[in-house]
C-alpha atoms as a PDB file:
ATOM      1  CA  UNK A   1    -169.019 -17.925-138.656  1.00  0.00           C
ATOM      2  CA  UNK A   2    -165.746 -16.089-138.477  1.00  0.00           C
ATOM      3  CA  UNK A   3    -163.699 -16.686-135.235  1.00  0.00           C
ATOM      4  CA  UNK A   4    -160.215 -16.056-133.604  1.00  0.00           C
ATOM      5  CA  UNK A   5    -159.597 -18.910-131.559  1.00  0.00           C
ATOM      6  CA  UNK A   6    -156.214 -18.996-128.947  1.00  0.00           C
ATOM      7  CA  UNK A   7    -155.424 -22.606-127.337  1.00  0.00           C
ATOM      8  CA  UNK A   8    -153.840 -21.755-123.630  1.00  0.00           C
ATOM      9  CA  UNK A   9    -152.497 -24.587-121.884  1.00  0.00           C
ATOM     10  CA  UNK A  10    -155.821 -24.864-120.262  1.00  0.00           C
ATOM     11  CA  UNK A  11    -158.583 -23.322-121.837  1.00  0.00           C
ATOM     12  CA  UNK A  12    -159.277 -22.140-125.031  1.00  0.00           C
ATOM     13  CA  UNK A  13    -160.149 -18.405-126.070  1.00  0.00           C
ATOM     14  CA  UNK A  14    -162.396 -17.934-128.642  1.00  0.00           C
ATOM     15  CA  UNK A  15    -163.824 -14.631-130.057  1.00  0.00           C
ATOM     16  CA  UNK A  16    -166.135 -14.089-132.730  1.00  0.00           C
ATOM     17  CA  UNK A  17    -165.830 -11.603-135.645  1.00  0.00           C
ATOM     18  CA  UNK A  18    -169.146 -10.973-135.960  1.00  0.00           C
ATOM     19  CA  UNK A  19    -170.947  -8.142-134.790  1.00  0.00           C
ATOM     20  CA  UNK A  20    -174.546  -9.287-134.647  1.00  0.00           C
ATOM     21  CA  UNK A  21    -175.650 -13.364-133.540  1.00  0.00           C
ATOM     22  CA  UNK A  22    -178.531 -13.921-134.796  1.00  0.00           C
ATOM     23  CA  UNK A  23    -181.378 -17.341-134.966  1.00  0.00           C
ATOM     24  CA  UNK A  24    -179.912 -18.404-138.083  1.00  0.00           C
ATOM     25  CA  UNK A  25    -176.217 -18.522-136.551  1.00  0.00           C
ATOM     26  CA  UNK A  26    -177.258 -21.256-133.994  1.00  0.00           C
ATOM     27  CA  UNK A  27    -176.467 -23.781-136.024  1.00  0.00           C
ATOM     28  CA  UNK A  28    -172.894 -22.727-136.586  1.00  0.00           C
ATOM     29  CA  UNK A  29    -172.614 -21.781-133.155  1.00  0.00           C
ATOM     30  CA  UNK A  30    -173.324 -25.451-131.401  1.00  0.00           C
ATOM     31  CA  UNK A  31    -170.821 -26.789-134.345  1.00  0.00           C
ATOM     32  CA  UNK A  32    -168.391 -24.575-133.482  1.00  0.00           C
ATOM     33  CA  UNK A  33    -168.240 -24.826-129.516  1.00  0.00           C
ATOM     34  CA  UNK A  34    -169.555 -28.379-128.678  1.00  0.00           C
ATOM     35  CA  UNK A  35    -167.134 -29.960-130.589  1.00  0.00           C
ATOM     36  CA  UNK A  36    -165.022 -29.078-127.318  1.00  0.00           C
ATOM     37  CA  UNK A  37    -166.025 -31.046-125.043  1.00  0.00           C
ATOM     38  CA  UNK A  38    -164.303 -33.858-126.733  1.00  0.00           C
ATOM     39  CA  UNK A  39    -160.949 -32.114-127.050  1.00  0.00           C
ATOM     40  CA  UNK A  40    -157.895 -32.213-124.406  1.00  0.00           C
ATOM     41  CA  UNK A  41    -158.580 -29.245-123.929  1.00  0.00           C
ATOM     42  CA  UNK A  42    -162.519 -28.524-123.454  1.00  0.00           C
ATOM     43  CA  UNK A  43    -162.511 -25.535-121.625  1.00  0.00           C
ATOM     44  CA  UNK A  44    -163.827 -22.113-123.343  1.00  0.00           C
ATOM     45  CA  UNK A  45    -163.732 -18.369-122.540  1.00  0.00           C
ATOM     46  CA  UNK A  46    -165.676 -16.644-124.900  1.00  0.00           C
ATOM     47  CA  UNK A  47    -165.053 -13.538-125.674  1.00  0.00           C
ATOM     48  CA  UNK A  48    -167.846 -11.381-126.781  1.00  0.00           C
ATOM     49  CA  UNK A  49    -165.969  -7.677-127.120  1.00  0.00           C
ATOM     50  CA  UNK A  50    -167.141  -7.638-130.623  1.00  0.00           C
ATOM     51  CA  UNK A  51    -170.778  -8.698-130.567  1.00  0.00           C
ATOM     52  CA  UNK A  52    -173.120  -5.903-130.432  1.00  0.00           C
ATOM     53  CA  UNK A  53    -176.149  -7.687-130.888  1.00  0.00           C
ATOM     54  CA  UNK A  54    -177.519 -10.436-130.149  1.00  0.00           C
ATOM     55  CA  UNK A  55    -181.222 -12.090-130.416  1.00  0.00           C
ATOM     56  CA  UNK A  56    -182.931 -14.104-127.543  1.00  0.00           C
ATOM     57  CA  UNK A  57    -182.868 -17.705-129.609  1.00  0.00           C
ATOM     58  CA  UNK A  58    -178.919 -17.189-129.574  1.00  0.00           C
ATOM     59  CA  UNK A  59    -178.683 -16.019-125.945  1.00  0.00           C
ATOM     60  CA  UNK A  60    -180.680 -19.286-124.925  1.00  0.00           C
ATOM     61  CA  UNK A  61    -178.423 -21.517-126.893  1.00  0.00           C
ATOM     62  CA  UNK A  62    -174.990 -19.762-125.367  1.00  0.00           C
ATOM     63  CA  UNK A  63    -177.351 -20.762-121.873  1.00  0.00           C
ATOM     64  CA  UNK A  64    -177.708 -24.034-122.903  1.00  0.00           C
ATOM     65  CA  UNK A  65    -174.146 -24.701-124.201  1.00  0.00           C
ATOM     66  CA  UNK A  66    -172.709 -23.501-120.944  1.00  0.00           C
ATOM     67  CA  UNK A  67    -175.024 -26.090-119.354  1.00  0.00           C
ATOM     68  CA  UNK A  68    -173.835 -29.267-121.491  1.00  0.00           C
ATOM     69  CA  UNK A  69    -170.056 -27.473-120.601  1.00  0.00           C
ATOM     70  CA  UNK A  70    -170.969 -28.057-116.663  1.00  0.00           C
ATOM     71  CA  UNK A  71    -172.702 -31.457-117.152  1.00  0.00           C
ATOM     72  CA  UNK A  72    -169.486 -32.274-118.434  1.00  0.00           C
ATOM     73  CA  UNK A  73    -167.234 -30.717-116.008  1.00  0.00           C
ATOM     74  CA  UNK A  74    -165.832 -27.953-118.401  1.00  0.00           C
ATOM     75  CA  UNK A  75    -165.502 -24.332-118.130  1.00  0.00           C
ATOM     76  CA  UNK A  76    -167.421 -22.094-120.525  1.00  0.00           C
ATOM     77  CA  UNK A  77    -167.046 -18.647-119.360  1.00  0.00           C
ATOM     78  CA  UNK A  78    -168.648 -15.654-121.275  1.00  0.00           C
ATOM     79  CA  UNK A  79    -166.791 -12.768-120.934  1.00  0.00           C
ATOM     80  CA  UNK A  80    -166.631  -8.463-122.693  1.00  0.00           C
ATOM     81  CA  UNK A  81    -170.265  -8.630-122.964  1.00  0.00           C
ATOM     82  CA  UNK A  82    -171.269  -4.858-124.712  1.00  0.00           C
ATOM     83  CA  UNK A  83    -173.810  -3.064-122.936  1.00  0.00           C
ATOM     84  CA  UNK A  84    -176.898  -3.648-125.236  1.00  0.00           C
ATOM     85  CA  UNK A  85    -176.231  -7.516-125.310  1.00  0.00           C
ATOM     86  CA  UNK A  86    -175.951  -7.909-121.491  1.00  0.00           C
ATOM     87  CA  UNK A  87    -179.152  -5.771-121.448  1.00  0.00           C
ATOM     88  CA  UNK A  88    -180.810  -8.294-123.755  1.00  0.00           C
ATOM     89  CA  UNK A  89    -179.745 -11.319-122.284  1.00  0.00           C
ATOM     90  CA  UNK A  90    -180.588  -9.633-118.387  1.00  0.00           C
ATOM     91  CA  UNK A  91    -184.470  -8.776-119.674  1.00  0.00           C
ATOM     92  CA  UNK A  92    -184.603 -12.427-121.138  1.00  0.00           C
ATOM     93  CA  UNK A  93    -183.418 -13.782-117.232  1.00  0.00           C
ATOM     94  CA  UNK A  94    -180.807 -15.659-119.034  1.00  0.00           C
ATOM     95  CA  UNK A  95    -177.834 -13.840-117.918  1.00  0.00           C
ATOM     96  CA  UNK A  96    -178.378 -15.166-114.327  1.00  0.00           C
ATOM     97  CA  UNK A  97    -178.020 -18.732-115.758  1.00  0.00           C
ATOM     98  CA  UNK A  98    -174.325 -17.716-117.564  1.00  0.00           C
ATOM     99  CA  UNK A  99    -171.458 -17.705-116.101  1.00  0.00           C
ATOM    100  CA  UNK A 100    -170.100 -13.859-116.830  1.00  0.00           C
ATOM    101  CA  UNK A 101    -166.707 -11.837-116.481  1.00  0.00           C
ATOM    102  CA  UNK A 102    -166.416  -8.075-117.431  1.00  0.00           C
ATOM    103  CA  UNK A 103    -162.893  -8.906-118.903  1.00  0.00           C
ATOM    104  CA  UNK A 104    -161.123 -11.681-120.036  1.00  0.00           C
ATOM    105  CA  UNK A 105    -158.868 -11.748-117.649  1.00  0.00           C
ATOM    106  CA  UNK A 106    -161.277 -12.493-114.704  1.00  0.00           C
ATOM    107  CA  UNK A 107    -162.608 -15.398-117.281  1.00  0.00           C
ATOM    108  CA  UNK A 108    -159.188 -17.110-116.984  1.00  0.00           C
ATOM    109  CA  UNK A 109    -159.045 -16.856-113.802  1.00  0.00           C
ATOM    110  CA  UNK A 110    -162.573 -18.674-113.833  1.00  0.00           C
ATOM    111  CA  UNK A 111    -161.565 -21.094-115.550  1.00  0.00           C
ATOM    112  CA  UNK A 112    -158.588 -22.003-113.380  1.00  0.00           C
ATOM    113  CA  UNK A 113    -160.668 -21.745-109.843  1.00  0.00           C
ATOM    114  CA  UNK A 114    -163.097 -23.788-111.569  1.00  0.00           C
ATOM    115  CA  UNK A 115    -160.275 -26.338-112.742  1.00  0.00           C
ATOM    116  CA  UNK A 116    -158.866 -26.396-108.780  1.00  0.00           C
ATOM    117  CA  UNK A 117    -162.280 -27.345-107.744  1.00  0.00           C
ATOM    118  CA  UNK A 118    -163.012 -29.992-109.860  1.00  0.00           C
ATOM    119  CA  UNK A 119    -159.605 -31.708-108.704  1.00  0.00           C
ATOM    120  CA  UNK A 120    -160.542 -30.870-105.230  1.00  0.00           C
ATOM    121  CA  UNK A 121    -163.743 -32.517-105.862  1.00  0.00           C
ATOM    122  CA  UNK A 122    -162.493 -35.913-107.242  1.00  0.00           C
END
């Protein structure tokens, strides 16, 4: 899987090159973003701008990720979702279980609220 990934100082950005996720990519997919929870740095936006398809076996494993993300008190924001993958993911009830931005800028800023939180919390 071909990715553009950009380390902030407190999240990562990553953005796939692909157009189309499909079953056969979740493998590559949980190697690619689980990995993060170990790092310094765990925190994800995801940036889907480029995905114009997706199947319902990939939208329930971006679900679950972003689970195992909040079970481990990291952000994984999803954000630039195209019109025909949001519509997917909505008619599969799995969009109301991911945590969503319309641009990546409101991710970040996500990210951050969700990083002031956690410190208020502890």
């Amino acid at each position: 899987m071909n990715v553009k990934i950009d380390t902030k100082e407190k999240f990562t950005v990553i953005t796939p090159e692909e157009t189309e996720f499909a079953a056969n990519m979740t493998g590559d997919l949980n190697n690619l973003l689980l990995p993060y929870l170990q790092k310094d740095i765990p925190h994800i936006v995801f940036n889907m701008a480029g995905v114009i398809s997706i199947d319902e076996i990939t939208g329930e494993l971006l679900a679950n990720v972003q689970q195992q993300f909040y079970e481990n008190n990291c952000s994984f924001v999803i954000c630039n979702l195209q019109e025909a993958v949001e519509k997917l993911l909505d008619e599969k009830e799995l969009l109301e279980l991911m945590n969503v931005t319309p641009t990546e800028s409101e991710a970040w800023d996500i990210v951050q609220m969700e990083e002031i939180e956690r410190e208020l919390l502890n």
